[in-house]
Protein backbone atom coordinates (compact mmCIF):
# COMPACT_ATOMS: atom_id res chain seq x y z
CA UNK A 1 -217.57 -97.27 -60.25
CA UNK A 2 -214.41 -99.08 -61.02
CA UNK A 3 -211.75 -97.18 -62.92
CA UNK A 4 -211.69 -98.91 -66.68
CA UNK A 5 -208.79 -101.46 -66.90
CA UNK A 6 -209.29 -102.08 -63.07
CA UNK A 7 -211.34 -105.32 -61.89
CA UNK A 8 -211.98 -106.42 -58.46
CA UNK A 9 -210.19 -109.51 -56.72
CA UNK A 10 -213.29 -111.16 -55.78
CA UNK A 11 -216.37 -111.20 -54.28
CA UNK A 12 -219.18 -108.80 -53.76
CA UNK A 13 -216.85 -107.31 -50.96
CA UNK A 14 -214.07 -104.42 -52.23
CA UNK A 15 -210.85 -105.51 -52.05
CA UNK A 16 -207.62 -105.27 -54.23
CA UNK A 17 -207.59 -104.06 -57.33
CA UNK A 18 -204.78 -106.31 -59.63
CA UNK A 19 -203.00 -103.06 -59.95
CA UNK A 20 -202.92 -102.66 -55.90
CA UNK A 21 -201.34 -105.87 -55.73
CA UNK A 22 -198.58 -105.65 -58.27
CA UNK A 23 -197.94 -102.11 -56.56
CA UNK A 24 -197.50 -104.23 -53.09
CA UNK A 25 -195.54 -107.26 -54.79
CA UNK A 26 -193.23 -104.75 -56.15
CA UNK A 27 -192.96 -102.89 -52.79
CA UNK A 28 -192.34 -105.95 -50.98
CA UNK A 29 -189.65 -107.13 -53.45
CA UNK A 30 -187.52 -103.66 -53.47
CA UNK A 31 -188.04 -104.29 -49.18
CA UNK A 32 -186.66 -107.66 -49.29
CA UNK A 33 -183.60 -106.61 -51.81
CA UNK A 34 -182.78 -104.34 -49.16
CA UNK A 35 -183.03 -106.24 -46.00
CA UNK A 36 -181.81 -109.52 -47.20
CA UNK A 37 -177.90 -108.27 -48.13
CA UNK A 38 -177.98 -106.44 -44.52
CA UNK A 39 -179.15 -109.23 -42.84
CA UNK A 40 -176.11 -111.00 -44.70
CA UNK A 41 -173.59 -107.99 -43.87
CA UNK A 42 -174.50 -107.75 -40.60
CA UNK A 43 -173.99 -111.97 -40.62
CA UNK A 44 -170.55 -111.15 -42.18
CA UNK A 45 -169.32 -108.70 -39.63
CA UNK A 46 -170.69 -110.89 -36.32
CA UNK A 47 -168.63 -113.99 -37.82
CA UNK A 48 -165.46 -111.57 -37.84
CA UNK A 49 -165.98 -110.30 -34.85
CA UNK A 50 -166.55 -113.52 -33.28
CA UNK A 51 -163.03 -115.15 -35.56
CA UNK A 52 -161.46 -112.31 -34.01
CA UNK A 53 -162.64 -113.37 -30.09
CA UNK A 54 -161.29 -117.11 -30.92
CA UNK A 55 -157.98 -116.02 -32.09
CA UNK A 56 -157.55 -113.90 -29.02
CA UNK A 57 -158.67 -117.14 -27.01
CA UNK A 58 -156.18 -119.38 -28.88
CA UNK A 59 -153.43 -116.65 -27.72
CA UNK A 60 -154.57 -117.18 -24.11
CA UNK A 61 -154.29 -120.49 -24.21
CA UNK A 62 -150.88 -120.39 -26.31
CA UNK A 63 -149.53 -118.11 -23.73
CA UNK A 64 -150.80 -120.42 -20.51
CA UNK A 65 -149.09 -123.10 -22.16
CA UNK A 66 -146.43 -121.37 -22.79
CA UNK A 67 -146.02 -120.84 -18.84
CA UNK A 68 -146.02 -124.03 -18.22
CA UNK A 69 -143.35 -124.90 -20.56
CA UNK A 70 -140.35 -123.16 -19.03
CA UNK A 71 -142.00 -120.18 -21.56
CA UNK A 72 -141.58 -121.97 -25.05
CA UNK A 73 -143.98 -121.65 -27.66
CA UNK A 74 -146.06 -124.53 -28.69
CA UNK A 75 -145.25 -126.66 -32.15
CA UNK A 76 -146.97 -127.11 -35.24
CA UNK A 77 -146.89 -130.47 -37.19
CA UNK A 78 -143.70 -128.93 -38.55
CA UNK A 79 -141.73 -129.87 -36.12
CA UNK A 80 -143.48 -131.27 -33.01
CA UNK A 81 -143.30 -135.25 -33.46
CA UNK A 82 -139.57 -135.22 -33.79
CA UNK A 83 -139.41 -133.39 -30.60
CA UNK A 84 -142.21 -135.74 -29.03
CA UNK A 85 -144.49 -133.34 -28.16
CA UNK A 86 -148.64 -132.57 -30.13
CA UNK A 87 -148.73 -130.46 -32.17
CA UNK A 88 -150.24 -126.57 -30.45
CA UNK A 89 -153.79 -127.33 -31.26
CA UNK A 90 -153.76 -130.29 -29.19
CA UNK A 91 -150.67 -128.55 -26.88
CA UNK A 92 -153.25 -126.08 -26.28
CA UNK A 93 -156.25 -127.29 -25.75
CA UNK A 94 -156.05 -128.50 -22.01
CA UNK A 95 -155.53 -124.93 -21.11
CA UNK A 96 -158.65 -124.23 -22.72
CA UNK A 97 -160.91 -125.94 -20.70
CA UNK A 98 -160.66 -129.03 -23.26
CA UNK A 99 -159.90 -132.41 -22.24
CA UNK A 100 -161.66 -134.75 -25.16
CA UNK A 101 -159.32 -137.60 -26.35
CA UNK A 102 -158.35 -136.85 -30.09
CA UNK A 103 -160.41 -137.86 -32.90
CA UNK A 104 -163.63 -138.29 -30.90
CA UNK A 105 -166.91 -136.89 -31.16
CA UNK A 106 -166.48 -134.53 -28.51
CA UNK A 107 -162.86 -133.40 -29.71
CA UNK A 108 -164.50 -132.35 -33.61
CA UNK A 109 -167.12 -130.60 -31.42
CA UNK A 110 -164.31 -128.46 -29.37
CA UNK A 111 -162.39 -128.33 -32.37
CA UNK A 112 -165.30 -126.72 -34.56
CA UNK A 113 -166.11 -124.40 -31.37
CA UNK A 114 -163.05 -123.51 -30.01
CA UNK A 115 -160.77 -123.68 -33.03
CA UNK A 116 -162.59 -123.08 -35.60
CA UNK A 117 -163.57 -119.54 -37.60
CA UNK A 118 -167.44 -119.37 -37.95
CA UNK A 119 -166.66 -118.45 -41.33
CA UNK A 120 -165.06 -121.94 -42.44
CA UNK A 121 -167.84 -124.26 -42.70
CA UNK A 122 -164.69 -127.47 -42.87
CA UNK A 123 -165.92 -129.83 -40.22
CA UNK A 124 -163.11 -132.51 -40.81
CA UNK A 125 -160.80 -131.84 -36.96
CA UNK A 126 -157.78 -132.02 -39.14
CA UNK A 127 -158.13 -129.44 -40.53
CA UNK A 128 -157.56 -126.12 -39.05
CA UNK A 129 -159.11 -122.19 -39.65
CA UNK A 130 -155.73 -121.23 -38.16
CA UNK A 131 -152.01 -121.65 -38.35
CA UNK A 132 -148.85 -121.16 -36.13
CA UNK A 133 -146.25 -119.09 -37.75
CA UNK A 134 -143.66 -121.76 -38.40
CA UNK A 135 -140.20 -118.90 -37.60
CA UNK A 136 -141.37 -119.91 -33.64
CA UNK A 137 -140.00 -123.40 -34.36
CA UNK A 138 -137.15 -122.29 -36.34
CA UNK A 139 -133.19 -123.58 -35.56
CA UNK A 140 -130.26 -122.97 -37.67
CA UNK A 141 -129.12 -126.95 -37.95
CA UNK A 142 -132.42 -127.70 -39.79
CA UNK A 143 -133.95 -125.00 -41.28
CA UNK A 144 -132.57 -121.89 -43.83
CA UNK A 145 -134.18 -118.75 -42.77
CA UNK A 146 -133.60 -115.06 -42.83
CA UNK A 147 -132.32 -113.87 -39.16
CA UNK A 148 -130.62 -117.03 -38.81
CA UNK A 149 -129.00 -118.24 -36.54
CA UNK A 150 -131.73 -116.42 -34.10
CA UNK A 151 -134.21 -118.23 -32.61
CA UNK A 152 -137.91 -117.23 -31.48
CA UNK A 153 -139.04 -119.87 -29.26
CA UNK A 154 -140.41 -117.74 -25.87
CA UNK A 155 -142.35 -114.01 -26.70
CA UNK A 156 -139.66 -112.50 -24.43
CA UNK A 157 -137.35 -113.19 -27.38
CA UNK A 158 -139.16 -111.36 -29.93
CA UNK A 159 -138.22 -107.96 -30.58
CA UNK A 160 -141.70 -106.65 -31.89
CA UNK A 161 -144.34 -108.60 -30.73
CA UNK A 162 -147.32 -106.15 -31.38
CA UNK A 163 -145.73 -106.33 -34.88
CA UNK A 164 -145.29 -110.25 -35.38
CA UNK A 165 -147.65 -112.67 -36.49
CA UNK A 166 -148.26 -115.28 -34.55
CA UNK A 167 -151.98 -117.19 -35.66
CA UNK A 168 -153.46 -116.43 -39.18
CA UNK A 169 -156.14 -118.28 -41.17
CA UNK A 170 -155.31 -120.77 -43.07
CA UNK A 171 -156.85 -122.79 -46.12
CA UNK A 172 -158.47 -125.80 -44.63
CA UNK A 173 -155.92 -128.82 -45.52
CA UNK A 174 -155.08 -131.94 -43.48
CA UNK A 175 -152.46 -131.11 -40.83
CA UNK A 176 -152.33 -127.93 -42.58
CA UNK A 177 -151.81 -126.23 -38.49
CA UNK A 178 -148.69 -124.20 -39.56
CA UNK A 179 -147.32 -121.69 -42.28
CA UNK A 180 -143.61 -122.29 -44.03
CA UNK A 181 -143.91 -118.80 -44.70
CA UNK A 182 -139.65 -118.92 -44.54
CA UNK A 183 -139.99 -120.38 -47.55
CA UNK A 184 -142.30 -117.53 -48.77
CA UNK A 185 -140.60 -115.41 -52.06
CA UNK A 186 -143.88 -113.14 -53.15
CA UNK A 187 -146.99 -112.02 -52.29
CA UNK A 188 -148.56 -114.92 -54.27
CA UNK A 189 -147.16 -117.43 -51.90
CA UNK A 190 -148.69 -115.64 -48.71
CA UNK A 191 -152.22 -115.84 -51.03
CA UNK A 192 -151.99 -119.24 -51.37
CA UNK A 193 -151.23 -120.40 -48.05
CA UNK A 194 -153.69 -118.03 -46.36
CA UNK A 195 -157.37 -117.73 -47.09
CA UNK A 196 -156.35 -114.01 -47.39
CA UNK A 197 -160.10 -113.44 -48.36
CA UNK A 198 -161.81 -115.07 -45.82
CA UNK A 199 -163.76 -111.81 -44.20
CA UNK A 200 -164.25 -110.03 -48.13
CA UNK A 201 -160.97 -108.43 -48.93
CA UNK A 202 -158.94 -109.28 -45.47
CA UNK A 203 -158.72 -111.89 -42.55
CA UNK A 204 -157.57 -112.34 -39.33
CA UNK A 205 -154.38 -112.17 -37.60
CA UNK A 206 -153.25 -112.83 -33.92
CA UNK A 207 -150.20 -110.64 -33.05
CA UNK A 208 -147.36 -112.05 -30.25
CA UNK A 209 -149.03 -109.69 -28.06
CA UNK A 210 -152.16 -110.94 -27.93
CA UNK A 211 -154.40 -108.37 -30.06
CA UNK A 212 -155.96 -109.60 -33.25
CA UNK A 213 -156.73 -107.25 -36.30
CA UNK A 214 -158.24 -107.93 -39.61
CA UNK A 215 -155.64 -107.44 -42.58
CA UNK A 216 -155.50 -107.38 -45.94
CA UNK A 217 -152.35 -109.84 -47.31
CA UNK A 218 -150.31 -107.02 -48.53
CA UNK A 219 -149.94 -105.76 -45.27
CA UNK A 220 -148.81 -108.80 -43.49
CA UNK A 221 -146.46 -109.82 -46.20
CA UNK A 222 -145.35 -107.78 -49.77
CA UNK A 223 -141.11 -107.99 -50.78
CA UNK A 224 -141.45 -105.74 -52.84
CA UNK A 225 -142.26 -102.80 -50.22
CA UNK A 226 -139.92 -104.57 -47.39
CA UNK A 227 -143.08 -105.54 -45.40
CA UNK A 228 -143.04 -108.95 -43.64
CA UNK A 229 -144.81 -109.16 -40.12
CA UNK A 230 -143.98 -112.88 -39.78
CA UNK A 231 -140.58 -112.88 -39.43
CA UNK A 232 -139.69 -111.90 -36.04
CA UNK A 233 -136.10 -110.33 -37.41
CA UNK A 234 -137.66 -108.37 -40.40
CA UNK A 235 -141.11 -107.23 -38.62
CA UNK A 236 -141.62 -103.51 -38.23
C-alpha cells in the first residue's frame, strides 16, 4: 500500500511517487548550479589562455617586422601617417601569414582571429583588443615625456625588456591601437584606457621580450608606489 500523502504518477504500472520527483528536480537543480559556473570558469580560463597565445603571436610578428625594418618598432595611429607608414596592426599583419586588403571581409575575419581577444565580443576591425605602448614612438621635438630626450624605437634599446610593456588590452574604440600612457598621472588613467578587468580582476600584457602574463592594473602602473612598467626609463 501507498504511504498516506503519496499518490502514484499514473497508470496501473508503479512509477514515481510526486515526492520522488520533487526529490529528483531538486537533485538535478543543485547538479546544474554546480556544473553550469564551471563550465563558465573553465570557459573563462581557456579564453585567457588563448588571449595570452595571440599576444605572444602579435610579438612574433612585431618582432619579424621589426627585422625587416632596419630593427624599428612598428607605429600606432599615434604617429604612423605622418611618417607614411600603417599603423602596426596592419604593419604586422603580412608577417602573420595575412595578406587581405583592409576593410574587407576577409581582413574583419583575420582581424577578429588573429587580433582579437576571445574575450571581446567587438567585431567592428577598427577597433582593437590590444594596444602598442605609445613611449616606442616617442621623440623629444614632439612629444613631453619622462626619460626624455631617450628614445625606444628598436628592443635592443630598451634597458628592461622582460620588465616593459609592450601590447596590453585595450577598451574597444575606433583607432583606439595605442596607449598615451605618457600622459598617464594616476592609477585611474591606466583604468580607463585599459579594460584592466577583462579576465575578472586582471588582463593581459605582452612584455618587450616576448612573454605575456596576466596582471592586475596596479602592477603595471601605480605613482604612488613608483611602479610604471610602460615606460622604458622608469620600468623595474
Amino acid at each position: 500500500m501507498p504511504e498516506p500523502g503519496s499518490r502514484r504518477v499514473s497508470g496501473q504500472n508503479p512509477g514515481f511517487t510526486l515526492i520522488e520527483l520533487l526529490a529528483v528536480i531538486a537533485i538535478l537543480a543543485v547538479a546544474a548550479a554546480i556544473t553550469i559556473p564551471a563550465i563558465a570558469s573553465t570557459r573563462e580560463r581557456a579564453d585567457n589562455l588563448l588571449c595570452l597565445s595571440r599576444l605572444r603571436s602579435l610579438g612574433q610578428g612585431i618582432r619579424l617586422s621589426a627585422l625587416d625594418n632596419a630593427g624599428d618598432f612598428p607605429r600606432s595611429f599615434h604617429s604612423a601617417g605622418s611618417h607614411g607608414q600603417a599603423n602596426w596592426v596592419a604593419t604586422i599583419a603580412p608577417f602573420l601569414g595575412i595578406n587581405a586588403e583592409t576593410g574587407s571581409q576577409e581582413w574583419t575575419d583575420a582581424i577578429n582571429k588573429t587580433f582579437r581577444c576571445p574575450s571581446d565580443r567587438t567585431r567592428d576591425p577598427w577597433m582593437f583588443s590590444y594596444g602598442l605602448n605609445v613611449f616606442f614612438e616617442l621623440t623629444p621635438d614632439g612629444d613631453d615625456y619622462t626619460g626624455s630626450p631617450a628614445t625606444w624605437r628598436k628592443a635592443e634599446s630598451v634597458p628592461r625588456p622582460a620588465r616593459t610593456i609592450l601590447l596590453a588590452e585595450s577598451r574597444p574604440v575606433a583607432f583606439g591601437d595605442h596607449f598615451m600612457c605618457h600622459q598617464w598621472s594616476s592609477i585611474n588613467a591606466a583604468r580607463n584606457a585599459m579594460d584592466s578587468l577583462r579576465h575578472g580582476k586582471t588582463s593581459n600584457y605582452l612584455f618587450v621580450d616576448g612573454h605575456a602574463e596576466a596582471l592586475k592594473v596596479q602592477q603595471t602602473f601605480d605613482p604612488a608606489e613608483g611602479i610604471n612598467l610602460w615606460n622604458p626609463s622608469l620600468a623595474r
